[in-house]
PDB file of N, CA and C in Angstrom:
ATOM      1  N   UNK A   1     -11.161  42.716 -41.309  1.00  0.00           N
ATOM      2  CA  UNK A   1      -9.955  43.411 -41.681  1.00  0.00           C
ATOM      3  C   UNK A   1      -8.805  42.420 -41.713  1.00  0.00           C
ATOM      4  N   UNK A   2      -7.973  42.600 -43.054  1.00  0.00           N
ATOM      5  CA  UNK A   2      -7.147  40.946 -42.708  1.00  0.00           C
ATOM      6  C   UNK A   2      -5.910  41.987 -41.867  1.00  0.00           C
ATOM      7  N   UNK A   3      -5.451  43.394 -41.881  1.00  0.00           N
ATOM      8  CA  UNK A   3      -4.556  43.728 -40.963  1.00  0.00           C
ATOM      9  C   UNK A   3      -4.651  43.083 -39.530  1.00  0.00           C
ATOM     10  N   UNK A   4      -5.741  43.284 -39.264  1.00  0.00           N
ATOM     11  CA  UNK A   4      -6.228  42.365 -38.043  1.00  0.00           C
ATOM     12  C   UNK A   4      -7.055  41.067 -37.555  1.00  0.00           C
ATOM     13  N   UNK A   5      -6.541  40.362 -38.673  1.00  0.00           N
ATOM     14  CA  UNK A   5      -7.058  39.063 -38.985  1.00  0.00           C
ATOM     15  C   UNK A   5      -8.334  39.039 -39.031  1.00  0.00           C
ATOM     16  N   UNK A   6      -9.003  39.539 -39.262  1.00  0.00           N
ATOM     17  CA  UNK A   6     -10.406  39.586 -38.296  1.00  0.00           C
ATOM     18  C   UNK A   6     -11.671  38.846 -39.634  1.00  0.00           C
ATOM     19  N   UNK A   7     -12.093  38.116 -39.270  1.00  0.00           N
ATOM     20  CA  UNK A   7     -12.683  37.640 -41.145  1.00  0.00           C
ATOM     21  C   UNK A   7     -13.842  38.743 -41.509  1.00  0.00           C
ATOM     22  N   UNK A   8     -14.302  38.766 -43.087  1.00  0.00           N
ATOM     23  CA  UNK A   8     -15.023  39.820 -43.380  1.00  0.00           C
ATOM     24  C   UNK A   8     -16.152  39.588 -42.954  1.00  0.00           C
ATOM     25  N   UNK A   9     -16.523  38.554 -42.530  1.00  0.00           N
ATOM     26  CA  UNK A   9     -18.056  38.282 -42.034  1.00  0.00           C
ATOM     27  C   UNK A   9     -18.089  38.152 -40.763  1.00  0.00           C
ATOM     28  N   UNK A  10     -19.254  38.766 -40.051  1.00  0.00           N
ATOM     29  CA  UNK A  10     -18.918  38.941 -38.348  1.00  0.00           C
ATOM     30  C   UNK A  10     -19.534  37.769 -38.043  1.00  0.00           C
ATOM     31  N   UNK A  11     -19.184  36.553 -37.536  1.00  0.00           N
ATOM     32  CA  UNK A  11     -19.449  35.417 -37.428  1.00  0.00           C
ATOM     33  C   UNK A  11     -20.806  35.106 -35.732  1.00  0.00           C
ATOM     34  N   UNK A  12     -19.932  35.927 -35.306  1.00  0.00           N
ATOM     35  CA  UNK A  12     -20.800  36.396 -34.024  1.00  0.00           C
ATOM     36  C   UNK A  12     -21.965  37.061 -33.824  1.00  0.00           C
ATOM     37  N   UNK A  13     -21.763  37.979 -34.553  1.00  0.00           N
ATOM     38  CA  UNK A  13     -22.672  38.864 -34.560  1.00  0.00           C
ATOM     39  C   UNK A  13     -24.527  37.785 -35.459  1.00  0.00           C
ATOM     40  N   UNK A  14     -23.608  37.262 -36.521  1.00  0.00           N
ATOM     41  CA  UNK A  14     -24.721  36.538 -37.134  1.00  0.00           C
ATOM     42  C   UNK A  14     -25.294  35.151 -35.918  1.00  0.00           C
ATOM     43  N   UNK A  15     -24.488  34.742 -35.477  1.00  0.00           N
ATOM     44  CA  UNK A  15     -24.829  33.862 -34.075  1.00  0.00           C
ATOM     45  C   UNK A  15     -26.158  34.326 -33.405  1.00  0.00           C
ATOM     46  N   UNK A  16     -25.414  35.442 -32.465  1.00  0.00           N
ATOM     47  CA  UNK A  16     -26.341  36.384 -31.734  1.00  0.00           C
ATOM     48  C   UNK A  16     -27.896  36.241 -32.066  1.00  0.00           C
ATOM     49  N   UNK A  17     -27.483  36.714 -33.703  1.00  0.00           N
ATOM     50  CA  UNK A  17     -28.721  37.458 -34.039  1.00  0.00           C
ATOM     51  C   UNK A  17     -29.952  36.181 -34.539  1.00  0.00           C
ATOM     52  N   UNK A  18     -29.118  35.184 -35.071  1.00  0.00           N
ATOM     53  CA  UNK A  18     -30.289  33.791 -34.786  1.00  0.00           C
ATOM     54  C   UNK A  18     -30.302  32.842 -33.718  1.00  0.00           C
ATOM     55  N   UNK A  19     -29.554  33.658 -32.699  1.00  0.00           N
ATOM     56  CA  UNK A  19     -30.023  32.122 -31.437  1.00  0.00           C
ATOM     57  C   UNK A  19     -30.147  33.559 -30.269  1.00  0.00           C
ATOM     58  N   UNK A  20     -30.737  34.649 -30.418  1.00  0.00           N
ATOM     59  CA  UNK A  20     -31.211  35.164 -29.618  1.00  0.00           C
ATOM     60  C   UNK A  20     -31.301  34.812 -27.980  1.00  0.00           C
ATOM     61  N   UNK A  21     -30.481  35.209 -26.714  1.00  0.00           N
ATOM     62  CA  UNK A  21     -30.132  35.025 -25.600  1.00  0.00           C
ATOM     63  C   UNK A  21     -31.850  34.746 -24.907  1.00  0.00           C
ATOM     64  N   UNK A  22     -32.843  35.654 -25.360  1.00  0.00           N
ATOM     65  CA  UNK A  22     -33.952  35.454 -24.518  1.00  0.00           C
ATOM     66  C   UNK A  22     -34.702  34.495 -24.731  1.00  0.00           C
ATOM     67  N   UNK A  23     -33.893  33.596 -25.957  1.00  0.00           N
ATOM     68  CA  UNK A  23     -35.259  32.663 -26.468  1.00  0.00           C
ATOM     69  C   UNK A  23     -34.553  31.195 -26.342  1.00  0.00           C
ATOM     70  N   UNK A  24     -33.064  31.319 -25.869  1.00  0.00           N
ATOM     71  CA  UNK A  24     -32.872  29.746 -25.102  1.00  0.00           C
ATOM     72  C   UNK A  24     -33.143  29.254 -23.911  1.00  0.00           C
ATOM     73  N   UNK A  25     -33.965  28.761 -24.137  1.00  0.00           N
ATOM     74  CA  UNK A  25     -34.206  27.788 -22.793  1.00  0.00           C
ATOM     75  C   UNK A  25     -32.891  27.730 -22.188  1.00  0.00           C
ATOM     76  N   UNK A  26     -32.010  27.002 -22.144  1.00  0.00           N
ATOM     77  CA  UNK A  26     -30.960  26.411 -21.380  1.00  0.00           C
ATOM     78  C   UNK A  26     -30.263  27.820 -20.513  1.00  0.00           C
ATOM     79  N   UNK A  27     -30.054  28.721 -21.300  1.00  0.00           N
ATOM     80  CA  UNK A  27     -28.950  29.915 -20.904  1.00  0.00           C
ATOM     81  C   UNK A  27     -30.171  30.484 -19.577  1.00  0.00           C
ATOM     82  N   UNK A  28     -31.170  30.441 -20.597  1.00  0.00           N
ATOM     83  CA  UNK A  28     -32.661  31.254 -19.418  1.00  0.00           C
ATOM     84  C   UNK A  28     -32.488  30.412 -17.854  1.00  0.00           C
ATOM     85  N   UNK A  29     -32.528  28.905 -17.723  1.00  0.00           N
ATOM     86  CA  UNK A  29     -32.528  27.813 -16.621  1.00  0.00           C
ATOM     87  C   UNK A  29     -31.220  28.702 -16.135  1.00  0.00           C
ATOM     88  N   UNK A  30     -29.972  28.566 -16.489  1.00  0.00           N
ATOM     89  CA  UNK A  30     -28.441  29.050 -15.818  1.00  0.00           C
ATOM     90  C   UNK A  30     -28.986  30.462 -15.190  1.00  0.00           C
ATOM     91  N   UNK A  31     -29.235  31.413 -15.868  1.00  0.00           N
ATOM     92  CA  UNK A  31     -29.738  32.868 -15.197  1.00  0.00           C
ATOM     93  C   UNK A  31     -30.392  32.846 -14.161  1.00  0.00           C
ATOM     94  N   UNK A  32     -31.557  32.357 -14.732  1.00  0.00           N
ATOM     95  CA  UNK A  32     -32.865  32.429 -13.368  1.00  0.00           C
ATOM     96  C   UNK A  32     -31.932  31.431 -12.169  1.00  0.00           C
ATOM     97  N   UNK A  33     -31.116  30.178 -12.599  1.00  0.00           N
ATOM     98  CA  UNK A  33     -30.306  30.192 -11.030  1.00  0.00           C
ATOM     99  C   UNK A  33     -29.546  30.504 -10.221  1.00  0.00           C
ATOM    100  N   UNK A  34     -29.045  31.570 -11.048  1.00  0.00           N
ATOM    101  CA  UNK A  34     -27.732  32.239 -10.566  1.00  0.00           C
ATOM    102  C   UNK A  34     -28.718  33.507  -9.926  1.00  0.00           C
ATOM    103  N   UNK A  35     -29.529  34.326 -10.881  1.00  0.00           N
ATOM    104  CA  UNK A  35     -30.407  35.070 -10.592  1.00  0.00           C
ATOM    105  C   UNK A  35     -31.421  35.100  -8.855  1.00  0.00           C
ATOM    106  N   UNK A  36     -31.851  33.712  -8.867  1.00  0.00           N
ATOM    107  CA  UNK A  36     -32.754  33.655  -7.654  1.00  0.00           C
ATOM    108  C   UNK A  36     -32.461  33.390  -6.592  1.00  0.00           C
ATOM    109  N   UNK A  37     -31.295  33.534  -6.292  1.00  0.00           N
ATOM    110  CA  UNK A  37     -30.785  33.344  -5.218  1.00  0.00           C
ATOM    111  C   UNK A  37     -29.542  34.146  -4.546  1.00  0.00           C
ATOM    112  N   UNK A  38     -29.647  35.613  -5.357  1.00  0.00           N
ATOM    113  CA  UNK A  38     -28.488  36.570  -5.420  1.00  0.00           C
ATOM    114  C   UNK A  38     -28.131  37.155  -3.978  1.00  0.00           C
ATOM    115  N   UNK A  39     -29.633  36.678  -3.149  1.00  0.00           N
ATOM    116  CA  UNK A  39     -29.908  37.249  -1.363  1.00  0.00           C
ATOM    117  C   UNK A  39     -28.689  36.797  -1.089  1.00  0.00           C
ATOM    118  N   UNK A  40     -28.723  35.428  -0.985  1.00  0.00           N
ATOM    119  CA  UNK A  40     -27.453  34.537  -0.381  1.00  0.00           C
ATOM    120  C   UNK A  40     -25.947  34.686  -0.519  1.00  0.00           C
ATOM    121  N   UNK A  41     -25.754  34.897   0.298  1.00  0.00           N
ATOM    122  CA  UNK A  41     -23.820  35.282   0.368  1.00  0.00           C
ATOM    123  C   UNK A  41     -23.070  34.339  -0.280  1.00  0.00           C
ATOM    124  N   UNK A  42     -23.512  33.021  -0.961  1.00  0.00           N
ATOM    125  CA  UNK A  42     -23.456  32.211  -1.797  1.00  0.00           C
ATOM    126  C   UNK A  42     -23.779  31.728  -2.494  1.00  0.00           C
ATOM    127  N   UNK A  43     -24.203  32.185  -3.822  1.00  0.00           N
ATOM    128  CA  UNK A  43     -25.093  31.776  -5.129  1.00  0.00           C
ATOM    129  C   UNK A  43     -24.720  30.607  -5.371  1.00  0.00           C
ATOM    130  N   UNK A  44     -25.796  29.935  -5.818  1.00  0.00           N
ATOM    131  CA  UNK A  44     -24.978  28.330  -6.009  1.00  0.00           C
ATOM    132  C   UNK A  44     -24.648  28.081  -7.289  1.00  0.00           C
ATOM    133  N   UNK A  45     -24.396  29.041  -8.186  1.00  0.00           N
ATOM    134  CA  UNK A  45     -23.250  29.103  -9.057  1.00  0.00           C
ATOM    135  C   UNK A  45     -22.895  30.659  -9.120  1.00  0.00           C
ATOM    136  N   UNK A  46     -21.268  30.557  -9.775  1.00  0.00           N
ATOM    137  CA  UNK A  46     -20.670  32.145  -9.915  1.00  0.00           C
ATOM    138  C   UNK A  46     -21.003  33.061 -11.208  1.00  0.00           C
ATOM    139  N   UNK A  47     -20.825  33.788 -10.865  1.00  0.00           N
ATOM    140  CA  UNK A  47     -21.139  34.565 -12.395  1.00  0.00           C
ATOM    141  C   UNK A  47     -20.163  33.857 -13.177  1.00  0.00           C
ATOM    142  N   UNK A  48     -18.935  33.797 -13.041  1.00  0.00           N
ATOM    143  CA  UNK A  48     -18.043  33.311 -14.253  1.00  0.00           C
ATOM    144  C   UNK A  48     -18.583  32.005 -14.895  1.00  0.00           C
ATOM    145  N   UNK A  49     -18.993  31.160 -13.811  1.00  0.00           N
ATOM    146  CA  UNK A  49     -20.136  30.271 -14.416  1.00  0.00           C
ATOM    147  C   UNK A  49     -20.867  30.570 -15.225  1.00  0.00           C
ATOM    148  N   UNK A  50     -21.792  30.845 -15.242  1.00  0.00           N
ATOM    149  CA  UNK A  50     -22.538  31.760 -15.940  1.00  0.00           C
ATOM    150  C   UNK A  50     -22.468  32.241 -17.435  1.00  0.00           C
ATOM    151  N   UNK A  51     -21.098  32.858 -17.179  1.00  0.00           N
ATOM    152  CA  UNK A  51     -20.544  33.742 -18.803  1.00  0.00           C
ATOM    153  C   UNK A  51     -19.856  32.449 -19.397  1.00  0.00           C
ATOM    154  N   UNK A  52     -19.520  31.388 -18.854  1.00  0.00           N
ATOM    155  CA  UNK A  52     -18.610  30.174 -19.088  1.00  0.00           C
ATOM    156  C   UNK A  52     -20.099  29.335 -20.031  1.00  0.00           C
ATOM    157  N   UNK A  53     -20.909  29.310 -19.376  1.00  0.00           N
ATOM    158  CA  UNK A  53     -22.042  28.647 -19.739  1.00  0.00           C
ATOM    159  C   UNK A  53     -22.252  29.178 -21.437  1.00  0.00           C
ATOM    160  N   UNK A  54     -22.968  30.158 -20.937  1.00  0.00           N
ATOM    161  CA  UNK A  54     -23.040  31.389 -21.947  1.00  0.00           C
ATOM    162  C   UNK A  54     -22.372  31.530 -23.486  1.00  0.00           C
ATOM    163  N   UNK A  55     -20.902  31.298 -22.614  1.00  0.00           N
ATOM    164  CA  UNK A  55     -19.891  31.738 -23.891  1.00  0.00           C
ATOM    165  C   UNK A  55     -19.602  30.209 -24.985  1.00  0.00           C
ATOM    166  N   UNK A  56     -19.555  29.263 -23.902  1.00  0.00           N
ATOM    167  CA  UNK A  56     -19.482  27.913 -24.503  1.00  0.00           C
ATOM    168  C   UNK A  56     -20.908  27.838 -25.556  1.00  0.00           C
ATOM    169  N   UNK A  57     -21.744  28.174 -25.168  1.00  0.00           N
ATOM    170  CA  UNK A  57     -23.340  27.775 -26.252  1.00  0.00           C
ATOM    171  C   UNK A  57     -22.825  28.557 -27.487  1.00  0.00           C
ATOM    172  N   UNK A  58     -22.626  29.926 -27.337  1.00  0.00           N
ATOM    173  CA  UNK A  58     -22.611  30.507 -28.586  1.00  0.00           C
ATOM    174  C   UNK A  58     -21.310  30.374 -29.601  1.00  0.00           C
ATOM    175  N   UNK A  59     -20.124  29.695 -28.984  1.00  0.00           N
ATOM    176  CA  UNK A  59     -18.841  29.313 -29.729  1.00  0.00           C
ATOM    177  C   UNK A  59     -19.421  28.145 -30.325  1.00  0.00           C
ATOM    178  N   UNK A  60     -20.075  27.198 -29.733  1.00  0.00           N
ATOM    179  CA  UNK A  60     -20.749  25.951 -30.497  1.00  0.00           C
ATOM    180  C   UNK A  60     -21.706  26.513 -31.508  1.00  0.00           C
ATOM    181  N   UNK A  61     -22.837  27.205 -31.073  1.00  0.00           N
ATOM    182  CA  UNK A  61     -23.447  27.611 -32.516  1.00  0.00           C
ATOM    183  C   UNK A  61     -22.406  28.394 -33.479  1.00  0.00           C
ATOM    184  N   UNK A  62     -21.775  29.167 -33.087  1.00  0.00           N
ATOM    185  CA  UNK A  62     -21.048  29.768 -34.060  1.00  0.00           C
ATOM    186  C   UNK A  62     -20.237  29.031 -34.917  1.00  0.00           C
ATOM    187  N   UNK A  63     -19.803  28.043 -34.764  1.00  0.00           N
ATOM    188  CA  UNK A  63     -19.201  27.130 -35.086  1.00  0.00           C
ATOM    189  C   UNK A  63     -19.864  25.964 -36.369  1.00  0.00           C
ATOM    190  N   UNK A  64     -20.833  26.252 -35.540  1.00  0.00           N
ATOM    191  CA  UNK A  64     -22.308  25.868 -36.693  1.00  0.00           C
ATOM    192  C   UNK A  64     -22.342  26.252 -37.868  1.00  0.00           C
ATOM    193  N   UNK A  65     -21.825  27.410 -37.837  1.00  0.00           N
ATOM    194  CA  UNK A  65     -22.601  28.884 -38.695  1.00  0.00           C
ATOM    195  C   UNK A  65     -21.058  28.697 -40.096  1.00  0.00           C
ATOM    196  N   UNK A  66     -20.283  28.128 -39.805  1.00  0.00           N
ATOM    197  CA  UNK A  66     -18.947  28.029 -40.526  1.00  0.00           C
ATOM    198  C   UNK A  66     -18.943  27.065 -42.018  1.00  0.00           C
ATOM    199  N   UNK A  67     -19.056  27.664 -43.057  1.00  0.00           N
ATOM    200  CA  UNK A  67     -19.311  27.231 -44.140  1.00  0.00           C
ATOM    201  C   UNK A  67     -20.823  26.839 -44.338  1.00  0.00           C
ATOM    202  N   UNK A  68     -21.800  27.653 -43.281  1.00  0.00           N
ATOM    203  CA  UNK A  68     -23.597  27.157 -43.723  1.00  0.00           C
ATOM    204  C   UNK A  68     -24.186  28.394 -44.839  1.00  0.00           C
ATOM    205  N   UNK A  69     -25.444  27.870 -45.212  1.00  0.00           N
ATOM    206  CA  UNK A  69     -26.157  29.149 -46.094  1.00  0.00           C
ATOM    207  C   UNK A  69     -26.520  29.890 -45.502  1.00  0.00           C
ATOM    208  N   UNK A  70     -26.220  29.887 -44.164  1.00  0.00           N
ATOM    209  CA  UNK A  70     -26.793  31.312 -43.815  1.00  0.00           C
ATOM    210  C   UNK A  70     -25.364  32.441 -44.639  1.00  0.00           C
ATOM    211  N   UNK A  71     -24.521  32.008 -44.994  1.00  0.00           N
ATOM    212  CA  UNK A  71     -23.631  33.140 -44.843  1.00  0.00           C
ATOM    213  C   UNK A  71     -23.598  33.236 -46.734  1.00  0.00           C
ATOM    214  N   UNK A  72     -22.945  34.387 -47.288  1.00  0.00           N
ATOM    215  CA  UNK A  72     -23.083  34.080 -48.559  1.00  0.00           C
ATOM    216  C   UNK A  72     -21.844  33.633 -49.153  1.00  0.00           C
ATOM    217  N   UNK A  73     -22.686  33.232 -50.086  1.00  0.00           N
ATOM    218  CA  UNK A  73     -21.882  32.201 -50.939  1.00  0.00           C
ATOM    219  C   UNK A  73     -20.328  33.382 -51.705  1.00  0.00           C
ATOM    220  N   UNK A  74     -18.980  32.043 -51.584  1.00  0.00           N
ATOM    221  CA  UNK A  74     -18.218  32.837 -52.199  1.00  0.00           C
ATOM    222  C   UNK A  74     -18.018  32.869 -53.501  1.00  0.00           C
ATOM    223  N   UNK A  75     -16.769  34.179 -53.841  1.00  0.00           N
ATOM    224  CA  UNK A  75     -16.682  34.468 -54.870  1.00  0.00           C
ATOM    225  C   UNK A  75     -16.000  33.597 -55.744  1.00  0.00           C
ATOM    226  N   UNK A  76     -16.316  33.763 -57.247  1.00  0.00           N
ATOM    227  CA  UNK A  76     -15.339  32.665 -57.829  1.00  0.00           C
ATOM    228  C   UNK A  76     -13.947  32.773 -57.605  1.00  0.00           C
ATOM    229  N   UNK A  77     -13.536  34.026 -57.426  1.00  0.00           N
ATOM    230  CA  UNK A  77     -11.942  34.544 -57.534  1.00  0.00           C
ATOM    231  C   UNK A  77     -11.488  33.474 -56.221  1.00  0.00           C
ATOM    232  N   UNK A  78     -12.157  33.288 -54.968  1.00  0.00           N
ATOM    233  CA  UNK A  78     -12.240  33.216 -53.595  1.00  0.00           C
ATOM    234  C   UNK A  78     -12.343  31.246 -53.808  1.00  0.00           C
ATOM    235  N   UNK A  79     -12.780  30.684 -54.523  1.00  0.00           N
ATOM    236  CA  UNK A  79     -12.834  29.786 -54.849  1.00  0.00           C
ATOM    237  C   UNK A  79     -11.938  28.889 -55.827  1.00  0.00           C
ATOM    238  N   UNK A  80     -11.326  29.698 -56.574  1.00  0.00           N
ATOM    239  CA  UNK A  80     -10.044  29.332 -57.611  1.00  0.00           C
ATOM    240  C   UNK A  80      -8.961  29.540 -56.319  1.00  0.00           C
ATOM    241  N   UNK A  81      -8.773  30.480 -55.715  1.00  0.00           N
ATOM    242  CA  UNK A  81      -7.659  30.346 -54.346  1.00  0.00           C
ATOM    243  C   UNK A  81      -7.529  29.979 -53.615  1.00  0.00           C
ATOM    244  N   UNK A  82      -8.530  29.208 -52.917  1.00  0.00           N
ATOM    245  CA  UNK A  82      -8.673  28.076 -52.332  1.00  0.00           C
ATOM    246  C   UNK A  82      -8.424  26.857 -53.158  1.00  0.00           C
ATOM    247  N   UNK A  83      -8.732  26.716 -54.233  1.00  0.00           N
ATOM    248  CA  UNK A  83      -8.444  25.833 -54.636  1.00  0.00           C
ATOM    249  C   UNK A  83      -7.099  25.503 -55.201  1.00  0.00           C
ATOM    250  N   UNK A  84      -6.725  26.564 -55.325  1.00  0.00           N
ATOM    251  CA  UNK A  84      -5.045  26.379 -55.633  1.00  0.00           C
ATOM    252  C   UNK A  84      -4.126  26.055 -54.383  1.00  0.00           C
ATOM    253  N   UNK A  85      -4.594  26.654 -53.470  1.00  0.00           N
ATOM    254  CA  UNK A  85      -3.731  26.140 -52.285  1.00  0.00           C
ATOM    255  C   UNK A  85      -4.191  24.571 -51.720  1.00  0.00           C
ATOM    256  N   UNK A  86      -4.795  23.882 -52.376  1.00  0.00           N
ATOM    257  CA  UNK A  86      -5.517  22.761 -51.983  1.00  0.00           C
ATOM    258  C   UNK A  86      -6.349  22.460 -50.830  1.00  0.00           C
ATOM    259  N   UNK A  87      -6.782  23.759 -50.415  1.00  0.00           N
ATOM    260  CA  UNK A  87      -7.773  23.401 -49.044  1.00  0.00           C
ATOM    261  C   UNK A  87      -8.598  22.547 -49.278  1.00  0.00           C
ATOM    262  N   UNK A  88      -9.208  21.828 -48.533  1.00  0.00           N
ATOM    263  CA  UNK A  88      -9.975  21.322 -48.889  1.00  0.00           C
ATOM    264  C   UNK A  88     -11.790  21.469 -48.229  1.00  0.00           C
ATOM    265  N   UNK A  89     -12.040  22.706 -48.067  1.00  0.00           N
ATOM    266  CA  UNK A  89     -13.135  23.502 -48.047  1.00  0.00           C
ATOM    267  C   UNK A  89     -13.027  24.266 -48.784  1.00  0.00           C
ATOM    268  N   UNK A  90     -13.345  23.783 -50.362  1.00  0.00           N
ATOM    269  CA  UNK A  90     -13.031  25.180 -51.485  1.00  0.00           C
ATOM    270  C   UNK A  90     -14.425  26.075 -51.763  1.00  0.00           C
ATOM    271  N   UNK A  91     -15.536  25.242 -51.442  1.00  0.00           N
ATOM    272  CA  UNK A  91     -16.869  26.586 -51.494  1.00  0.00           C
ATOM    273  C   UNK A  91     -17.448  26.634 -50.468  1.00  0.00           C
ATOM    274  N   UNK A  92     -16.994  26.796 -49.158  1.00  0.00           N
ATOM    275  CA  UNK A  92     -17.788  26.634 -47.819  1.00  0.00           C
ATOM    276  C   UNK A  92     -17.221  28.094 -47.433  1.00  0.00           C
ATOM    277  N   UNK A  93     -17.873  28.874 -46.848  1.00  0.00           N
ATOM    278  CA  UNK A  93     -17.277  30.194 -46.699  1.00  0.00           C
ATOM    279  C   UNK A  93     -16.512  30.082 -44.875  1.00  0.00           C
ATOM    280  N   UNK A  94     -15.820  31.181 -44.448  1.00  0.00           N
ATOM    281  CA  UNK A  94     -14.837  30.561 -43.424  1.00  0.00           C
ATOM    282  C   UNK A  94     -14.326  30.064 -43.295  1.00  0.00           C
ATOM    283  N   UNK A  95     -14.268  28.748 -44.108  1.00  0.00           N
ATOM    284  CA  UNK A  95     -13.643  27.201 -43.868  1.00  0.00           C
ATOM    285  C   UNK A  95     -12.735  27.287 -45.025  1.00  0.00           C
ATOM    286  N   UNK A  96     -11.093  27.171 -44.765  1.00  0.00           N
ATOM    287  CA  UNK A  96     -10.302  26.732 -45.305  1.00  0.00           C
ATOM    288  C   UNK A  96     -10.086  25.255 -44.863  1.00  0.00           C
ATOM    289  N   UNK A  97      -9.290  25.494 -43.852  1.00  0.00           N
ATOM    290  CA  UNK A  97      -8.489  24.272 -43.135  1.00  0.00           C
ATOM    291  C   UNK A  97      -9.451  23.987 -41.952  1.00  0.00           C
ATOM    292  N   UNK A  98     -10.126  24.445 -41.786  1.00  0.00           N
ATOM    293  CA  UNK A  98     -11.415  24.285 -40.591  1.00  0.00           C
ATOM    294  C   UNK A  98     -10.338  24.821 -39.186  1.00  0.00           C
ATOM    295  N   UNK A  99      -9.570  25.685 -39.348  1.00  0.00           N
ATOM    296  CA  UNK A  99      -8.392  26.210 -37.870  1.00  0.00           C
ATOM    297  C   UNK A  99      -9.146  27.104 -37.333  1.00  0.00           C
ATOM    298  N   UNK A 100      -9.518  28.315 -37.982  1.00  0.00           N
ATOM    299  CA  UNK A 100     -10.461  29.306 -37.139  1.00  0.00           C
ATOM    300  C   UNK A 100     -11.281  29.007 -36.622  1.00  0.00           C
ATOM    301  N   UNK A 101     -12.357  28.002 -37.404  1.00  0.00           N
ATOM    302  CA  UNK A 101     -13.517  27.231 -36.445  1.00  0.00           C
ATOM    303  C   UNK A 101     -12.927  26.282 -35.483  1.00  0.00           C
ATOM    304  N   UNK A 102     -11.968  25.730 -35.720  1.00  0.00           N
ATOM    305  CA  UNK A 102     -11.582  24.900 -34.340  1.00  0.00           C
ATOM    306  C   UNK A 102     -11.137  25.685 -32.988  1.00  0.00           C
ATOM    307  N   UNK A 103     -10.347  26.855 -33.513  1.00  0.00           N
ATOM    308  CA  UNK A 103      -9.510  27.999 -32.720  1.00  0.00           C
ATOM    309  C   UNK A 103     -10.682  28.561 -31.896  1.00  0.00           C
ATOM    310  N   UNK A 104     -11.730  28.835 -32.064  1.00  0.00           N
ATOM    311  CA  UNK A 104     -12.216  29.679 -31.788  1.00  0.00           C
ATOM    312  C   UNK A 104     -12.542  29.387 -29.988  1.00  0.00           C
ATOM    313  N   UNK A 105     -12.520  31.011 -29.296  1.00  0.00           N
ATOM    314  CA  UNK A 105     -12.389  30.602 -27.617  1.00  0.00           C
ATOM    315  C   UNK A 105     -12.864  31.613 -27.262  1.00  0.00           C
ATOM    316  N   UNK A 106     -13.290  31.838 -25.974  1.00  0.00           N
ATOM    317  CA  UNK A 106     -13.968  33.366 -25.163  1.00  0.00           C
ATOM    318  C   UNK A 106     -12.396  33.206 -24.307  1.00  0.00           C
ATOM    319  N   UNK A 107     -12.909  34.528 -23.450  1.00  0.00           N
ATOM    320  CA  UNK A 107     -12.696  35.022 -22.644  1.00  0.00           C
ATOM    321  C   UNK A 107     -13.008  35.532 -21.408  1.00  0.00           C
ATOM    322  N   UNK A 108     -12.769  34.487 -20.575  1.00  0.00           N
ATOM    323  CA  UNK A 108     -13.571  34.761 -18.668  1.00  0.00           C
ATOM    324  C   UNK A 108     -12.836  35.079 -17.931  1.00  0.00           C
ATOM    325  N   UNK A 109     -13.043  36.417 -17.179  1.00  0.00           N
ATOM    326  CA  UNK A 109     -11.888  37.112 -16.205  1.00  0.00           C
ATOM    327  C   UNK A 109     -11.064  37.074 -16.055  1.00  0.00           C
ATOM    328  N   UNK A 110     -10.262  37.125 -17.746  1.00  0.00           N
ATOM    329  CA  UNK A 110      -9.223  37.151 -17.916  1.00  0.00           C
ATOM    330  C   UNK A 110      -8.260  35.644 -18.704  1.00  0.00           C
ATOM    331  N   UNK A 111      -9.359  34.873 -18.209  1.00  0.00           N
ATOM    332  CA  UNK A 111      -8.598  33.239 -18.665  1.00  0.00           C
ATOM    333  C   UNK A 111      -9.577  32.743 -19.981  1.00  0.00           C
ATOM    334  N   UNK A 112      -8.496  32.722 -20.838  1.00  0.00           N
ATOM    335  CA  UNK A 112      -8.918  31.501 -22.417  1.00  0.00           C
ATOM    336  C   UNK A 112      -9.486  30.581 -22.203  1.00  0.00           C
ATOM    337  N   UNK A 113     -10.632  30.133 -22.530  1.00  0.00           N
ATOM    338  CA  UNK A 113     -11.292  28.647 -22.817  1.00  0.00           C
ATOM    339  C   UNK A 113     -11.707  28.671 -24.293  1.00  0.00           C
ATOM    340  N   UNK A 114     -11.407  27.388 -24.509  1.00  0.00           N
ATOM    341  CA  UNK A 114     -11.307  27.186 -25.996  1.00  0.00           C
ATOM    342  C   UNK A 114     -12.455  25.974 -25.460  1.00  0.00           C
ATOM    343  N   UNK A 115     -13.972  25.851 -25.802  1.00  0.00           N
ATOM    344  CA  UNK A 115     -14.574  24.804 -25.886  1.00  0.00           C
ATOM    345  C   UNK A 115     -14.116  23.590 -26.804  1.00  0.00           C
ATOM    346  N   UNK A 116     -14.317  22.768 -26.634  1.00  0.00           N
ATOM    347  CA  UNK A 116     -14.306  21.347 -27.213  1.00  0.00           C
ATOM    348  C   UNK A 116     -14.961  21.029 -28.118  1.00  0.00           C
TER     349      UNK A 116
END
C-alpha cells in the first residue's frame, strides 16, 4: 500500500517461505541452546538473543531477495520511471536507490536493530 509505504510485494513473507525456520541449521543450533537448558534460572543465552539471532538471518536473506528472480519482473511503465528519475536500479524490482534494502531493521522488546 504506498498510503503506508508498504511495497507491493511482501518481501518477508517470500523470505520465510524459501528459507523455512525448521530447515536452518544455524537458527535450529541457537534454539536447541536456549531451549536445553530452560531448567536453569539462567539460560546461557536470552530469548532476546534468540529473536536478535533470528531476526538478523532473515533481514540478510531478505535483503537477498531485493531485485532477484525470484520476484517478478517489472513493468515497462515501472521501468521508463525509474528511468526517468535516474535510479540507477532501473529493472531490478525493489531496488531504486538500494534505501529500503539498506533501511531495513526488526524489532526486539521494543529496541530497533538495523543489521549491517
Amino acid at each position: 500500500s504506498l498510503k503506508n509505504n508498504i511495497p507491493a510485494r511482501p518481501i518477508l513473507d517470500i523470505t520465510i517461505a524459501l528459507y523455512p525456520v525448521d530447515r536452518n541449521k544455524d537458527i535450529n543450533k541457537v534454539l536447541n541452546r536456549y531451549l536445553s537448558n530452560l531448567s536453569n534460572k539462567i539460560p546461557p543465552i536470552s530469548a532476546s538473543q534468540v529473536f536478535e539471532y533470528i531476526g538478523e538471518d532473515y533481514v540478510e536473506k531478505a535483503r537477498g531477495l531485493f531485485g532477484s528472480s525470484y520476484l517478478d519482473a517489472l513493468q515497462p511503465s515501472t521501468i521508463e520511471s525509474k528511468t526517468r528519475m535516474g535510479a540507477p536500479y532501473t529493472t531490478s524490482p525493489l531496488l531504486e536507490w538500494g534505501t529500503l534494502r539498506a533501511g531495513m531493521s526488526m524489532k526486539v522488546n521494543g529496541v530497533v536493530i538495523t543489521p549491517k
